[in-house]
PDB file of N, CA and C in Angstrom:
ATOM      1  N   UNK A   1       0.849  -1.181   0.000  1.00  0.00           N
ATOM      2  CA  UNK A   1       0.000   0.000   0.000  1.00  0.00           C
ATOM      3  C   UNK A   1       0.893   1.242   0.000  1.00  0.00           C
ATOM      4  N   UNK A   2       0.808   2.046  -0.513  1.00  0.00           N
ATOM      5  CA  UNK A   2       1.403   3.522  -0.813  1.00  0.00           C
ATOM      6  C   UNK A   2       1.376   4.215   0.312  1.00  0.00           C
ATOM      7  N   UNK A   3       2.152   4.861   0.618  1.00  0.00           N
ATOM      8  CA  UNK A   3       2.805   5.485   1.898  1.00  0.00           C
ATOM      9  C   UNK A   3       1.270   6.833   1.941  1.00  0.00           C
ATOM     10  N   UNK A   4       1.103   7.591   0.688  1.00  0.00           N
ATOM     11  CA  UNK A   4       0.097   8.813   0.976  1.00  0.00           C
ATOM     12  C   UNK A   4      -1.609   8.105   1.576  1.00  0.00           C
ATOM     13  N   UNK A   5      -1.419   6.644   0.611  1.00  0.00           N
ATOM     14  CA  UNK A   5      -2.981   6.098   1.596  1.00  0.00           C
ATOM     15  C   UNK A   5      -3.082   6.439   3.507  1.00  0.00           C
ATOM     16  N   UNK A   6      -1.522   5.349   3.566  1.00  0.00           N
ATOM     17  CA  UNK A   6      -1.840   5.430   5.228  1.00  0.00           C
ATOM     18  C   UNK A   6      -1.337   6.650   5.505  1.00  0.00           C
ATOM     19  N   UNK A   7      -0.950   7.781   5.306  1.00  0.00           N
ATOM     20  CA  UNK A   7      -0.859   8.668   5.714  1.00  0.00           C
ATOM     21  C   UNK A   7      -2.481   9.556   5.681  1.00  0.00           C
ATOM     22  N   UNK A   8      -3.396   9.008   4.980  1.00  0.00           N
ATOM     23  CA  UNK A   8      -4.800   9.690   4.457  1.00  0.00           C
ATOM     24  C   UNK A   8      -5.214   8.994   5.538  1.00  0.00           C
ATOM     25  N   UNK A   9      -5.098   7.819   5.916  1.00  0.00           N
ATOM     26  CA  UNK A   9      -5.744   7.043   7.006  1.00  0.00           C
ATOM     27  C   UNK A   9      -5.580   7.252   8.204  1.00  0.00           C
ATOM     28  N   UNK A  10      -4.012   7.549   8.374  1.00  0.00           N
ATOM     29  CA  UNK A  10      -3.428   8.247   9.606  1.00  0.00           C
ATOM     30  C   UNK A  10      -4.123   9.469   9.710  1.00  0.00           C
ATOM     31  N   UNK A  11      -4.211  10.097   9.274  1.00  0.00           N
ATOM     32  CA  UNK A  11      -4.932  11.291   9.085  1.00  0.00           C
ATOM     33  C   UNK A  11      -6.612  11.403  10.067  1.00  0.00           C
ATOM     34  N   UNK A  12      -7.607  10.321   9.715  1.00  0.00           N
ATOM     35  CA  UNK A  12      -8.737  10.358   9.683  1.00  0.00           C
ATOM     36  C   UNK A  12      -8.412  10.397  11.461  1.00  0.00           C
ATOM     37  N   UNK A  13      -7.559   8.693  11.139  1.00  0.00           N
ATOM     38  CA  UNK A  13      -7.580   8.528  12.683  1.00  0.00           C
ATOM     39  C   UNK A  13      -7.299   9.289  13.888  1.00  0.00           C
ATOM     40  N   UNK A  14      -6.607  10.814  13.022  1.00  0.00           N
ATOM     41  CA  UNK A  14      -6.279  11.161  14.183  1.00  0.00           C
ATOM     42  C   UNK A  14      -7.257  12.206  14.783  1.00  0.00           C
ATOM     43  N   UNK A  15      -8.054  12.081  13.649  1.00  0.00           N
ATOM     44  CA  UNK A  15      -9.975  13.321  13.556  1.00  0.00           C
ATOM     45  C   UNK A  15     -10.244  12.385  14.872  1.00  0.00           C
ATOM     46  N   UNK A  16     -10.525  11.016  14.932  1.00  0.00           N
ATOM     47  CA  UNK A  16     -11.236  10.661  15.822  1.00  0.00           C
ATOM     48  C   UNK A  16     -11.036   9.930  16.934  1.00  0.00           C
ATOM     49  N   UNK A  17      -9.468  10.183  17.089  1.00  0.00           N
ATOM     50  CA  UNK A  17      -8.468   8.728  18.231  1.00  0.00           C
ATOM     51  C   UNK A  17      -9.238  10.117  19.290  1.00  0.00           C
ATOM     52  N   UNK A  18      -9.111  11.157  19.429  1.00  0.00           N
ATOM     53  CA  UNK A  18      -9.507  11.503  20.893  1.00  0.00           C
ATOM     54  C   UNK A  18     -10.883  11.369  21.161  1.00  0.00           C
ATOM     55  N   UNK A  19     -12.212  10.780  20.475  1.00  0.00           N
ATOM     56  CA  UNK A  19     -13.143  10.634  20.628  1.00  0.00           C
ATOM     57  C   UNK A  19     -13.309   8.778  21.326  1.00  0.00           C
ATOM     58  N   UNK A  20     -12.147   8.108  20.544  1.00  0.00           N
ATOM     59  CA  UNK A  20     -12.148   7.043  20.862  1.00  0.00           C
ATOM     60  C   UNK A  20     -11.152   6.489  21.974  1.00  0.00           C
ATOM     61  N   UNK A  21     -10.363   7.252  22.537  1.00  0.00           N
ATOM     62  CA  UNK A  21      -9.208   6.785  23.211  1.00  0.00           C
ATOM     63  C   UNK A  21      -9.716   7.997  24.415  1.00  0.00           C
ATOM     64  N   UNK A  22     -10.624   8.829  24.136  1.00  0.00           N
ATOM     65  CA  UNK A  22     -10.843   9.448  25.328  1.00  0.00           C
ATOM     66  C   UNK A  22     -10.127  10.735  25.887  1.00  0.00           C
ATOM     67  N   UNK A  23      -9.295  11.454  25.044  1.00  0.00           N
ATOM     68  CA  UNK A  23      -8.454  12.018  25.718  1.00  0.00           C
ATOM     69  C   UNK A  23      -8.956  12.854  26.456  1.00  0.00           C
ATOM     70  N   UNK A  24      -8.310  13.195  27.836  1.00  0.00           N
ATOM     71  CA  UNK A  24      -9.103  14.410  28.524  1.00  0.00           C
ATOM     72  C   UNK A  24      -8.606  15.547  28.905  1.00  0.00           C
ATOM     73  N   UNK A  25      -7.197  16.232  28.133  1.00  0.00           N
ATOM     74  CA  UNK A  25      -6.800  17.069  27.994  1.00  0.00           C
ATOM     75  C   UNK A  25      -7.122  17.903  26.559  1.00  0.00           C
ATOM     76  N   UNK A  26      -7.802  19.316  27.129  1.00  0.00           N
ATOM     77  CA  UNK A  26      -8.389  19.861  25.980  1.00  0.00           C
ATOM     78  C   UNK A  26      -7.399  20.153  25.014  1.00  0.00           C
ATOM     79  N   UNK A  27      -5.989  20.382  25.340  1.00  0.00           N
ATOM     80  CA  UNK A  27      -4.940  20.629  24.423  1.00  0.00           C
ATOM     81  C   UNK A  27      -4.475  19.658  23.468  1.00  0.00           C
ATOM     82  N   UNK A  28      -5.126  18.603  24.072  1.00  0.00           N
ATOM     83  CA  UNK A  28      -4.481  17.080  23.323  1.00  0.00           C
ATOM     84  C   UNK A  28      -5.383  17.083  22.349  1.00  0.00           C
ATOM     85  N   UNK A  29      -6.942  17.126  22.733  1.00  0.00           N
ATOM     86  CA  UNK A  29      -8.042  16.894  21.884  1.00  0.00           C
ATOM     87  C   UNK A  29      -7.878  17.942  20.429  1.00  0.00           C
ATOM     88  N   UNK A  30      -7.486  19.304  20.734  1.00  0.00           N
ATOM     89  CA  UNK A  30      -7.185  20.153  19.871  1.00  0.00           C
ATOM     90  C   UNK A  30      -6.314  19.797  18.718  1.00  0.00           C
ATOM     91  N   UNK A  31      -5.281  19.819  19.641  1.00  0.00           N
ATOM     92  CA  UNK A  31      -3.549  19.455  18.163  1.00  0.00           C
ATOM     93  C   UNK A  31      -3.978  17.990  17.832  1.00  0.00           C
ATOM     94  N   UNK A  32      -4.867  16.918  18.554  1.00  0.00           N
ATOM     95  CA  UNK A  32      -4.778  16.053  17.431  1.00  0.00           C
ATOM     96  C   UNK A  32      -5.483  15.874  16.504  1.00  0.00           C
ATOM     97  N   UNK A  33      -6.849  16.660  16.529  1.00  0.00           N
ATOM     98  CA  UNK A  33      -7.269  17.400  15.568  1.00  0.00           C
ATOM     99  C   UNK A  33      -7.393  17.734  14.536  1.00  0.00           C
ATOM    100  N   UNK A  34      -6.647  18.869  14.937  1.00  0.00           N
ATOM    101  CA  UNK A  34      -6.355  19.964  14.382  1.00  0.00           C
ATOM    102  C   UNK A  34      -4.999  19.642  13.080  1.00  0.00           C
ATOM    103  N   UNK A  35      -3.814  18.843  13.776  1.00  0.00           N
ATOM    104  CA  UNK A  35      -3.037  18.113  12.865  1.00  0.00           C
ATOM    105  C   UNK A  35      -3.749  17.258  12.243  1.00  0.00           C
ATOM    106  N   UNK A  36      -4.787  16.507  12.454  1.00  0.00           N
ATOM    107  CA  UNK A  36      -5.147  15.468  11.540  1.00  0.00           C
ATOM    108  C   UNK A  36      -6.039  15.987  10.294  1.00  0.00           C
ATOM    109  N   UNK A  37      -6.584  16.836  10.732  1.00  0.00           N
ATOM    110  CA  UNK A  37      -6.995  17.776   9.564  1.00  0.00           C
ATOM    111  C   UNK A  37      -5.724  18.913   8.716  1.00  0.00           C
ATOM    112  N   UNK A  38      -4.916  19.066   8.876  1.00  0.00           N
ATOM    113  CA  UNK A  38      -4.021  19.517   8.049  1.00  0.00           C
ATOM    114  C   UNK A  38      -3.157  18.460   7.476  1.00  0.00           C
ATOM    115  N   UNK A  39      -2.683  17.468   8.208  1.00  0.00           N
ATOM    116  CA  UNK A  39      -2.561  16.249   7.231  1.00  0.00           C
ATOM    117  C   UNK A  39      -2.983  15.740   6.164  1.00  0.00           C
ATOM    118  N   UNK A  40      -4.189  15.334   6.261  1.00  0.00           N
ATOM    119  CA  UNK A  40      -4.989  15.167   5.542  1.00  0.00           C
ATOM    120  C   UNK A  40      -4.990  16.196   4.150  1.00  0.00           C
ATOM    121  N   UNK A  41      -5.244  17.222   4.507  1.00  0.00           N
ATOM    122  CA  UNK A  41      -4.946  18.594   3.726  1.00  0.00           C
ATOM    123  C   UNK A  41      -3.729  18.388   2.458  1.00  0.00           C
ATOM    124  N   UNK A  42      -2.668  18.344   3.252  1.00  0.00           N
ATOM    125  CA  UNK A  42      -1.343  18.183   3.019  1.00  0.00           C
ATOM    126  C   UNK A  42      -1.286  17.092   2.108  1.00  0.00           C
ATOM    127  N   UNK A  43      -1.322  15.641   2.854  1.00  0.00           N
ATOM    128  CA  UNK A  43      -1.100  14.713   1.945  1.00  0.00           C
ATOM    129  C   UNK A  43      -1.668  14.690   0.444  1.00  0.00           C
ATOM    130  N   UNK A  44      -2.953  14.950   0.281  1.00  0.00           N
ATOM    131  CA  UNK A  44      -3.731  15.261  -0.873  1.00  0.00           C
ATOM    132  C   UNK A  44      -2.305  16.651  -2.485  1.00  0.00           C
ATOM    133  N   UNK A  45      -2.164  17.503  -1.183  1.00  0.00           N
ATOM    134  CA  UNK A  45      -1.797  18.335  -1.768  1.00  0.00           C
ATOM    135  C   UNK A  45      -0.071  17.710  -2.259  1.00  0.00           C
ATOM    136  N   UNK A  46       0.426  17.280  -1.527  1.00  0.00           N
ATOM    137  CA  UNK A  46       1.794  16.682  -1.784  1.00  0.00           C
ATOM    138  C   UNK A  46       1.780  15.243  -2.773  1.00  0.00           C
ATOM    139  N   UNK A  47       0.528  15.010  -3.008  1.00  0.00           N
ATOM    140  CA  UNK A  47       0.100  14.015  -4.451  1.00  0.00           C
ATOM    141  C   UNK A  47       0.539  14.757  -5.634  1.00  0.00           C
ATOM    142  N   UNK A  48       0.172  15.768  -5.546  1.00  0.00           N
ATOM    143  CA  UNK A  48       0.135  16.935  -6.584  1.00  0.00           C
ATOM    144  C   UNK A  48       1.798  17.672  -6.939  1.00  0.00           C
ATOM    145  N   UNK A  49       2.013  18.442  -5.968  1.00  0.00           N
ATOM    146  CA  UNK A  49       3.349  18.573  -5.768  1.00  0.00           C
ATOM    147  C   UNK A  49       4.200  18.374  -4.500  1.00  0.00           C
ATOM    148  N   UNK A  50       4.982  17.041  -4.980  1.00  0.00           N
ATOM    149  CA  UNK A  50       5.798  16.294  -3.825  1.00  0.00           C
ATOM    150  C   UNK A  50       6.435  17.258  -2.943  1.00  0.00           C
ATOM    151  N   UNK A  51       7.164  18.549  -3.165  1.00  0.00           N
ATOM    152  CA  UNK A  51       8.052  18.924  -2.426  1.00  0.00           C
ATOM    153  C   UNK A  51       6.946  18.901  -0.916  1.00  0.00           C
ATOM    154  N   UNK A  52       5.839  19.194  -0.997  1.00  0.00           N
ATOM    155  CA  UNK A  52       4.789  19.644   0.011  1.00  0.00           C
ATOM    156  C   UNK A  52       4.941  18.193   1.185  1.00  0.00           C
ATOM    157  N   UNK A  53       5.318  17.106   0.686  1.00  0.00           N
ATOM    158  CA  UNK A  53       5.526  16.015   1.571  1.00  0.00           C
ATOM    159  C   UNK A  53       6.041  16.713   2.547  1.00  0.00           C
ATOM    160  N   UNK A  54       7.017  17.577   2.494  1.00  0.00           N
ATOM    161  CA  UNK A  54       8.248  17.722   3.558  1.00  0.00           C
ATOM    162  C   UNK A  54       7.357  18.359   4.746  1.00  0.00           C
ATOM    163  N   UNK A  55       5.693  19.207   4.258  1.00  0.00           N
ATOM    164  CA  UNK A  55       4.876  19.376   5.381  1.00  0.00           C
ATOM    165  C   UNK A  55       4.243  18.236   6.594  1.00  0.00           C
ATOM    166  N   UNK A  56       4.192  17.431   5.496  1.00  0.00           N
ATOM    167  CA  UNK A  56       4.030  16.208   6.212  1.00  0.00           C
ATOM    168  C   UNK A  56       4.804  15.634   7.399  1.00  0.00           C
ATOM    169  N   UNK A  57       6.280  15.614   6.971  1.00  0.00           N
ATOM    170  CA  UNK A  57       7.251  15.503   8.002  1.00  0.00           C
ATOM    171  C   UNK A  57       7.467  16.224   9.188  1.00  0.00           C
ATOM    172  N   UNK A  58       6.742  17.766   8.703  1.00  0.00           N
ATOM    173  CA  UNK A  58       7.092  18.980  10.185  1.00  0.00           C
ATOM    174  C   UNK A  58       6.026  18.299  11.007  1.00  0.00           C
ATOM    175  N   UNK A  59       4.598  18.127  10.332  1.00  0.00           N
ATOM    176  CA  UNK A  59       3.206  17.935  10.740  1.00  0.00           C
ATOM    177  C   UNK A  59       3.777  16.447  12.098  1.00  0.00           C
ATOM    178  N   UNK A  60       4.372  15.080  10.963  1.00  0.00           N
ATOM    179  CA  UNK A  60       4.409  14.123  12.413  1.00  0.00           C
ATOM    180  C   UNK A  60       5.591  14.200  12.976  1.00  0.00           C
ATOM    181  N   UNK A  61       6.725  15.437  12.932  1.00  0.00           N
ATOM    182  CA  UNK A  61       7.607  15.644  14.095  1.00  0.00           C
ATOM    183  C   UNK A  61       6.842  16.116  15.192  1.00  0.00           C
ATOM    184  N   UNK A  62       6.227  17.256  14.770  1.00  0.00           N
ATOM    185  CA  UNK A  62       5.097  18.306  15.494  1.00  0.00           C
ATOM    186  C   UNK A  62       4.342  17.247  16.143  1.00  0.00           C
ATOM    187  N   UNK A  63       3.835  16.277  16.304  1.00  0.00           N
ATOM    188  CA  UNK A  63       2.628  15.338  16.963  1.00  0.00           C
ATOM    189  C   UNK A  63       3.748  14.848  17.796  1.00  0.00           C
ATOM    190  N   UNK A  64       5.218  14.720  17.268  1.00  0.00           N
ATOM    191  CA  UNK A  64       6.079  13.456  18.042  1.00  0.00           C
ATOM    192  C   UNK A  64       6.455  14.602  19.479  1.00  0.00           C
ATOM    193  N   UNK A  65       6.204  16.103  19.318  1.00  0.00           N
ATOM    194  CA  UNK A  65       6.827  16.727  20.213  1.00  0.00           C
ATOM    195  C   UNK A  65       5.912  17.359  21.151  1.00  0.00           C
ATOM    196  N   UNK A  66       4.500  17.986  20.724  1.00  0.00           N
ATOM    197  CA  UNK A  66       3.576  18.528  21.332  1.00  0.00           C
ATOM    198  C   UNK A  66       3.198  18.117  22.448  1.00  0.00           C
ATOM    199  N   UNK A  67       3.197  17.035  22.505  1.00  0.00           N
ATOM    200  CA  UNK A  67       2.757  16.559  24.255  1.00  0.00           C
ATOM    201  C   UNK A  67       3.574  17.521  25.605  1.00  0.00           C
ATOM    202  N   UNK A  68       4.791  17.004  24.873  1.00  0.00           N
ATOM    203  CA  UNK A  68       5.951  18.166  26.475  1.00  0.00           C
ATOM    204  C   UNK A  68       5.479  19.644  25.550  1.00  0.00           C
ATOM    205  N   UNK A  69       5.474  19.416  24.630  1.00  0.00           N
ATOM    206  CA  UNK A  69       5.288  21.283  24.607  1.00  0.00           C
ATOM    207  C   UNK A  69       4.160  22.105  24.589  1.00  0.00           C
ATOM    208  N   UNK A  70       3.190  21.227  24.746  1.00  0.00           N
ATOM    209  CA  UNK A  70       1.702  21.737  25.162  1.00  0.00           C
ATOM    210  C   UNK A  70       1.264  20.981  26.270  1.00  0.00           C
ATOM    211  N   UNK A  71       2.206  20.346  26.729  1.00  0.00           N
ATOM    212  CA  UNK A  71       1.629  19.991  28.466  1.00  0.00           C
ATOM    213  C   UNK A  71       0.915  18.905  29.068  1.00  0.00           C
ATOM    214  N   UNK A  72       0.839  18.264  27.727  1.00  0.00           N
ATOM    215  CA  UNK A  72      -0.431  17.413  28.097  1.00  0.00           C
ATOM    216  C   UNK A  72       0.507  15.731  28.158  1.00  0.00           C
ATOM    217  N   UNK A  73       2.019  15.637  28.441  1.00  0.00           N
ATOM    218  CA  UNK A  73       2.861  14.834  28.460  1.00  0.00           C
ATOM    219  C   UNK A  73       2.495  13.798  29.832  1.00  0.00           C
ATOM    220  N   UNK A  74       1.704  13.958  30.268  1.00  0.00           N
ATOM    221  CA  UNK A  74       1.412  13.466  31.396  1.00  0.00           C
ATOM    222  C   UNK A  74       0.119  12.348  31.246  1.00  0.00           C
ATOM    223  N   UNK A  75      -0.337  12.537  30.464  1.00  0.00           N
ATOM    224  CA  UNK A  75      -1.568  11.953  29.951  1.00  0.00           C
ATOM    225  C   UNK A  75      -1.351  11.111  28.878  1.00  0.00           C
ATOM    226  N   UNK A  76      -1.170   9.449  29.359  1.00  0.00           N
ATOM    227  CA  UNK A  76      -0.190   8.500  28.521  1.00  0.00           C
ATOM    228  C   UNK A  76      -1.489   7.955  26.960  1.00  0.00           C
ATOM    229  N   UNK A  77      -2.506   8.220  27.565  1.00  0.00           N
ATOM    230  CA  UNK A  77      -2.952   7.696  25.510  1.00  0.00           C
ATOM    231  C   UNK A  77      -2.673   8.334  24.526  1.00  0.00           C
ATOM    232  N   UNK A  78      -2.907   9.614  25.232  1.00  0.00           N
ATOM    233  CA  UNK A  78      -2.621  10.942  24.095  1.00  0.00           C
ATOM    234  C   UNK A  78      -1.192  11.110  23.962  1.00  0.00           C
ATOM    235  N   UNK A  79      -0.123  10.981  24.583  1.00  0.00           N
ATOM    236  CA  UNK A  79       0.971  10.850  24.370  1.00  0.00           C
ATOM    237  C   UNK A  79       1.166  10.048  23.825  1.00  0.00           C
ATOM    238  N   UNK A  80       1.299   8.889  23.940  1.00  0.00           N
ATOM    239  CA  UNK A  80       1.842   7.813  23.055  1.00  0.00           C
ATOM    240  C   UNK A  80       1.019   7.806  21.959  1.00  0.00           C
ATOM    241  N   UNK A  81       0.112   7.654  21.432  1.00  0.00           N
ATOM    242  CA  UNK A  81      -0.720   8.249  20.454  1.00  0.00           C
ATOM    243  C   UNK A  81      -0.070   9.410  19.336  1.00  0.00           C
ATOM    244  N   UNK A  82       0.468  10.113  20.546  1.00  0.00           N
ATOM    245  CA  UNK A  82       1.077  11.346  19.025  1.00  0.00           C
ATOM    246  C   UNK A  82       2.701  10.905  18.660  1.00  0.00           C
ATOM    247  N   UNK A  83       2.818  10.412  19.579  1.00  0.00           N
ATOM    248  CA  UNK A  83       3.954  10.184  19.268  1.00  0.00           C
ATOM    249  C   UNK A  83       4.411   8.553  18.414  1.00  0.00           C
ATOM    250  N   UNK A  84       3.732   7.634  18.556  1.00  0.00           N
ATOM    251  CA  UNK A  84       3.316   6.588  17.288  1.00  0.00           C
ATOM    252  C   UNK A  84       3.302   6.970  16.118  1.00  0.00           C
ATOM    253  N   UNK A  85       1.663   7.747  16.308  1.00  0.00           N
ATOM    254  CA  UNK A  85       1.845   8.152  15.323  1.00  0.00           C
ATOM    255  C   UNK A  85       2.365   9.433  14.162  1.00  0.00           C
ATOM    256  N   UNK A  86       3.015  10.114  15.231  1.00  0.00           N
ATOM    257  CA  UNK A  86       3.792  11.217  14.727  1.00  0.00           C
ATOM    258  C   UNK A  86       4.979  10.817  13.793  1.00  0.00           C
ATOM    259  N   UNK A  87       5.775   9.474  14.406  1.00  0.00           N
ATOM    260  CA  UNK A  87       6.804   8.809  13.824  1.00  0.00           C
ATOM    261  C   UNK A  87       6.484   8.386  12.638  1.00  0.00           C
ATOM    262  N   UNK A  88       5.556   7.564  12.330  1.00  0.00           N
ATOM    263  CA  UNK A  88       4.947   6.933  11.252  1.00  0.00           C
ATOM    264  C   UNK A  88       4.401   7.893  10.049  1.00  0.00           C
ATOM    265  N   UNK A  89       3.775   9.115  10.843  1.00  0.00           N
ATOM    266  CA  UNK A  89       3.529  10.150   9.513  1.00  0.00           C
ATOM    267  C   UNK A  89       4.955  10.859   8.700  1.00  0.00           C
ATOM    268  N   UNK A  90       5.631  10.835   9.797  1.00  0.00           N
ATOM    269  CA  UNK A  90       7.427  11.343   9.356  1.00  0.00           C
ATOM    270  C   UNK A  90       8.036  10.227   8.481  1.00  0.00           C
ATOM    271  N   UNK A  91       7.695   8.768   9.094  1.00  0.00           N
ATOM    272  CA  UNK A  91       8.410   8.380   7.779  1.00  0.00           C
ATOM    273  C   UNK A  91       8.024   7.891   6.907  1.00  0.00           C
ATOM    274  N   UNK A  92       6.662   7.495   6.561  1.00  0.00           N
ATOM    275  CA  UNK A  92       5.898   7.727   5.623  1.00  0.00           C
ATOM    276  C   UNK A  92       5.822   8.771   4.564  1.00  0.00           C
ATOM    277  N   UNK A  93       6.099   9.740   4.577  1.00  0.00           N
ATOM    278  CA  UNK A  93       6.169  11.159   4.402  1.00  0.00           C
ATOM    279  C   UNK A  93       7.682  11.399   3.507  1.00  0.00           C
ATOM    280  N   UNK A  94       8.465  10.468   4.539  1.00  0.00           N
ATOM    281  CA  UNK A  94       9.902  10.471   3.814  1.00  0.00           C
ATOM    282  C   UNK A  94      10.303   9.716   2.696  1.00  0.00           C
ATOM    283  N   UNK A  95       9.263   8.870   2.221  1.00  0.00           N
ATOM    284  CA  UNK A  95       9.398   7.461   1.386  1.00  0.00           C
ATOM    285  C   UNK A  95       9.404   8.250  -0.110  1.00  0.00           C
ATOM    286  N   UNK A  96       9.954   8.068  -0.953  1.00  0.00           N
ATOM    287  CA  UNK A  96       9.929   8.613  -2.696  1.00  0.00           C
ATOM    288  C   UNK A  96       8.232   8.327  -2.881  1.00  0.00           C
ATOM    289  N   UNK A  97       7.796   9.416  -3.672  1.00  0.00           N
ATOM    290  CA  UNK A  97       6.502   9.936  -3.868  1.00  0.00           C
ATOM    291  C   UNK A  97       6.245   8.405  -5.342  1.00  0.00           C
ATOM    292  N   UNK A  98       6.882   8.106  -6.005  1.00  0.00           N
ATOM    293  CA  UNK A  98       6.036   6.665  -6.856  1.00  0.00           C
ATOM    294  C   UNK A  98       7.355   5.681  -7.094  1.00  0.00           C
ATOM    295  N   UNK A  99       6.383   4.779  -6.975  1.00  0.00           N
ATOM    296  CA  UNK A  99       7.279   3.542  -7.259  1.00  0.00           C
ATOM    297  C   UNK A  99       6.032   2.603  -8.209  1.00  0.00           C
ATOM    298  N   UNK A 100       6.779   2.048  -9.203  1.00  0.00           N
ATOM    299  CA  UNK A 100       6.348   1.055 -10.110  1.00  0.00           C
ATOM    300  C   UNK A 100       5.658   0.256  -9.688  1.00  0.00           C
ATOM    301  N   UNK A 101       4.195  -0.094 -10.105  1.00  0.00           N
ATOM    302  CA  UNK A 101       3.146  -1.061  -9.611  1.00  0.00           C
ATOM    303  C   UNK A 101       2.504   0.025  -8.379  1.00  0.00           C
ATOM    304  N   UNK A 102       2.526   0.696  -7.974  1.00  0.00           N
ATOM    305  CA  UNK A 102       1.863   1.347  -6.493  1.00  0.00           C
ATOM    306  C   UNK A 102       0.275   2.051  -7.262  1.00  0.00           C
ATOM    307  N   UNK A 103      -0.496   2.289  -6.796  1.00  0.00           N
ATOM    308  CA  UNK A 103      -1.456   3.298  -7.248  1.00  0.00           C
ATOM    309  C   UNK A 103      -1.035   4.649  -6.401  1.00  0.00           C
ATOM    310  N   UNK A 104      -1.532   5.538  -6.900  1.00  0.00           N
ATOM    311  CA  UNK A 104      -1.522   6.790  -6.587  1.00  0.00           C
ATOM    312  C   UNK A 104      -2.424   7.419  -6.989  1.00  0.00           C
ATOM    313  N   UNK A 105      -2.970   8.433  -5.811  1.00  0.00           N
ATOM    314  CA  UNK A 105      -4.198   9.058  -5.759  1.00  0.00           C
ATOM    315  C   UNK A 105      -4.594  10.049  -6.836  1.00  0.00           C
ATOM    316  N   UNK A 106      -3.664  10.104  -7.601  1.00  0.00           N
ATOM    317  CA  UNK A 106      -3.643  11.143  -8.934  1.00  0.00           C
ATOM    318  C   UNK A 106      -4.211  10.068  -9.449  1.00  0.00           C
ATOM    319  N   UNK A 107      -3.983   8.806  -9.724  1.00  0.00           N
ATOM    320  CA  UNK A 107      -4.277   7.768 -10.814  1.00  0.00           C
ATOM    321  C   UNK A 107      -5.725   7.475 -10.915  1.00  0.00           C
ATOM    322  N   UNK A 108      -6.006   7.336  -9.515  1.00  0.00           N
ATOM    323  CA  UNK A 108      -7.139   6.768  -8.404  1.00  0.00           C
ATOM    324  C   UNK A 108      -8.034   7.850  -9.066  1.00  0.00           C
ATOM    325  N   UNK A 109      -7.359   8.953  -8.869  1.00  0.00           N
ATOM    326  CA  UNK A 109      -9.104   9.949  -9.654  1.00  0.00           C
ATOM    327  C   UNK A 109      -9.456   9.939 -10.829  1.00  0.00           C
ATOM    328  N   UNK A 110      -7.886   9.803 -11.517  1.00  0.00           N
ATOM    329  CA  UNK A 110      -8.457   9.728 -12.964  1.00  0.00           C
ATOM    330  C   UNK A 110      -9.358   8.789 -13.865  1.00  0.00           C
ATOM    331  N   UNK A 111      -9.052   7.662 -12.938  1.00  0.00           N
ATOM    332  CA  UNK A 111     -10.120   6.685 -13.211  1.00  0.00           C
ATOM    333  C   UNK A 111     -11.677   6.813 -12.813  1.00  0.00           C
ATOM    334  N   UNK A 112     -11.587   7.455 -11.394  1.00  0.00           N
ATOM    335  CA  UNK A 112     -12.840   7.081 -10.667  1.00  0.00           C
ATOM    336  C   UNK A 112     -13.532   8.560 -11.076  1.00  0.00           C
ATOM    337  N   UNK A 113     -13.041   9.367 -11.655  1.00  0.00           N
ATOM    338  CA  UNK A 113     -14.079  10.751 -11.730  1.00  0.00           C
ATOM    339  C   UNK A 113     -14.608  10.843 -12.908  1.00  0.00           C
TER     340      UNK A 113
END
């Protein structure tokens, strides 16, 4: 599977891991959010033009660090949570934008629209 899918997936999940994992720091509930909706954003847009991946990479350093820097480091779902998956959006993010045999979401529309 192509690195921009699970990064689209990573994405959703992270709209709704604090609904499902509970978090109860309002700062946590926010940035994960709030990043998962600019992800999302992003990845779409870095289909288009790759250099934009490299947003991707600030986006899951930014999840890997926010906990100590918005406070909410104390509160282990939401922490480990951003920071999982902060790693995984970084190197996902870092992988070459096509490789032979992969689909890609450029392809994916041109067919399906």
């Amino acid at each position: 599977m192509r690195a921009r899918w699970l990064n689209l997936l990573l994405s959703a999940w992270l709209v709704v891991a604090p609904l499902i994992l509970g978090f109860d720091s309002p700062a946590a509930r926010a940035n994960t959010v709030t990043v998962g909706l600019c992800l999302f954003l992003f990845v779409l847009v870095a289909d288009s033009i790759p250099a934009f991946r490299f947003v991707d990479t600030a986006l899951g350093l930014w999840l890997v660090v926010s906990p100590f820097l918005l406070g909410y480091s104390r509160e282990g779902g939401s922490t480990v949570n951003s920071i999982i998956v902060g790693l995984v959006v970084a190197a996902l993010s870092l992988l070459p934008a096509r490789r032979a045999g992969q689909l890609s979401l450029r392809s994916w529309r041109a067919t399906h629209v």
